[in-house]
C-alpha atoms as a PDB file:
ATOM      1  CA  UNK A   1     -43.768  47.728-115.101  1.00  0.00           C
ATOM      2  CA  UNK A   2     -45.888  44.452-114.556  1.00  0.00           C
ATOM      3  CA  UNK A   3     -42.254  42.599-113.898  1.00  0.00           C
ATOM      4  CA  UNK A   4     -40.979  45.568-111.160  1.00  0.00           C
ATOM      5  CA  UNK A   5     -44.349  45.202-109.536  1.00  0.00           C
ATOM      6  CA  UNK A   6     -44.073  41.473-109.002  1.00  0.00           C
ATOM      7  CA  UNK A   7     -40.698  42.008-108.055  1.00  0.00           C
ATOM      8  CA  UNK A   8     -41.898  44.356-105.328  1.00  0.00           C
ATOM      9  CA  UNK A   9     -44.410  42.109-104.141  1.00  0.00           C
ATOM     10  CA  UNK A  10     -42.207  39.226-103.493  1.00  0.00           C
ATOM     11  CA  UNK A  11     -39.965  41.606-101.908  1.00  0.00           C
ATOM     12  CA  UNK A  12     -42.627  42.371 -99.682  1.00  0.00           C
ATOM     13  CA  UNK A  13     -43.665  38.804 -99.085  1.00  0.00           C
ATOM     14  CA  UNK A  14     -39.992  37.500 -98.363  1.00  0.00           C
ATOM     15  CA  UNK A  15     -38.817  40.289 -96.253  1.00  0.00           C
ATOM     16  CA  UNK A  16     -40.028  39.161 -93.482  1.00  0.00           C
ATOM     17  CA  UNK A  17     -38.978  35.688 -93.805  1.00  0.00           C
ATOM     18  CA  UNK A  18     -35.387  36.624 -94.607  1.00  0.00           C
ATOM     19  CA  UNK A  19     -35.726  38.986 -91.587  1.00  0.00           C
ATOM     20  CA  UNK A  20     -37.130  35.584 -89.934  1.00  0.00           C
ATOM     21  CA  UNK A  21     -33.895  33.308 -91.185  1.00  0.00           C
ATOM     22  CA  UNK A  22     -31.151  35.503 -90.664  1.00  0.00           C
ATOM     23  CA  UNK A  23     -32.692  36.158 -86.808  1.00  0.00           C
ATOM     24  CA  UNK A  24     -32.801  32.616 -86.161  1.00  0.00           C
ATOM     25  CA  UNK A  25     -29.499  31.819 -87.612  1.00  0.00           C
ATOM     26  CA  UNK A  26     -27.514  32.992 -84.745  1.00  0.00           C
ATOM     27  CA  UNK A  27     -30.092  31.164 -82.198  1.00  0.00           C
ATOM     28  CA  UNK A  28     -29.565  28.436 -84.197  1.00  0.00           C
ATOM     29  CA  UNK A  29     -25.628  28.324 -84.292  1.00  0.00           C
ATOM     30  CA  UNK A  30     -25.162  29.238 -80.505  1.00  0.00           C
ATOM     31  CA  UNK A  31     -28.253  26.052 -79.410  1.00  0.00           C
ATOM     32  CA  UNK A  32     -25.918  24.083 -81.835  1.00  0.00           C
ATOM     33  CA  UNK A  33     -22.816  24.810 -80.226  1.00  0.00           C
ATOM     34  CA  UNK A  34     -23.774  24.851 -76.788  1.00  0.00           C
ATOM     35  CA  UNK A  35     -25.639  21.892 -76.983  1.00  0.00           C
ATOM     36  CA  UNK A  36     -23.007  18.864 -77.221  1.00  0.00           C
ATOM     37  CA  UNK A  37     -20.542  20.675 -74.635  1.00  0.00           C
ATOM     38  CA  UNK A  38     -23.818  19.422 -71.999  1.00  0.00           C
ATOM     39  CA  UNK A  39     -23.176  16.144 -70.810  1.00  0.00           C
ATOM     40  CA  UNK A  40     -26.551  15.055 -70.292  1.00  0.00           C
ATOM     41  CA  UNK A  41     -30.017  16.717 -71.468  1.00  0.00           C
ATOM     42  CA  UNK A  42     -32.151  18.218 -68.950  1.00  0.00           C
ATOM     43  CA  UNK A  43     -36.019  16.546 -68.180  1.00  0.00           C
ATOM     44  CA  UNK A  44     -38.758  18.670 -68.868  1.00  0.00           C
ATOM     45  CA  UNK A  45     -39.558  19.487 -65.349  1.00  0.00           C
ATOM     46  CA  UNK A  46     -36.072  20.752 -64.753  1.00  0.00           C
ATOM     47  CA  UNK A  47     -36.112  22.756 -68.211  1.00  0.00           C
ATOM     48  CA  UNK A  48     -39.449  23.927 -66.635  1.00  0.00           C
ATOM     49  CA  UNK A  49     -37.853  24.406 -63.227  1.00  0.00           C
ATOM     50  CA  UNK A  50     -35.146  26.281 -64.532  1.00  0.00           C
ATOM     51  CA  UNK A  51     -37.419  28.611 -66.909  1.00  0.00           C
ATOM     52  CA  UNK A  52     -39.934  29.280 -64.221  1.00  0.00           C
ATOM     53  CA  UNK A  53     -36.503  30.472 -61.965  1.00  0.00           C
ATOM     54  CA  UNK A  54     -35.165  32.297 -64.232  1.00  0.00           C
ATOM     55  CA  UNK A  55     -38.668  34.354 -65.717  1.00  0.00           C
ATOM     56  CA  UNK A  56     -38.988  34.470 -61.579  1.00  0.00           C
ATOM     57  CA  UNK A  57     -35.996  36.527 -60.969  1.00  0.00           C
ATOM     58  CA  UNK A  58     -36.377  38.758 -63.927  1.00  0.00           C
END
């Protein structure tokens, strides 16, 4: 019982990170992907140009 109860617990503990992992994987692949196609990297006031735009029209 001890064993199934520690079981449960790291169940309960690494849920959420699995959850976590396996969200970000996707994220990860597409920033990955996309990210070598751009020929050169934006500055931070454009990145922040383009956010503020873009969080603007939504």
């Amino acid at each position: 019982m001890m064993l199934f109860q520690h079981d449960t617990l790291l169940l309960i503990y690494l849920m959420p990170l699995l959850g976590f992992i396996l969200g970000m994987l996707p994220a990860l692949v597409v920033w990955r992907f996309s990210k070598p196609r751009r020929k050169k990297t934006p500055t931070i006031e454009q990145a922040a140009r383009i956010k503020t735009g873009f969080t603007l029209s939504l």
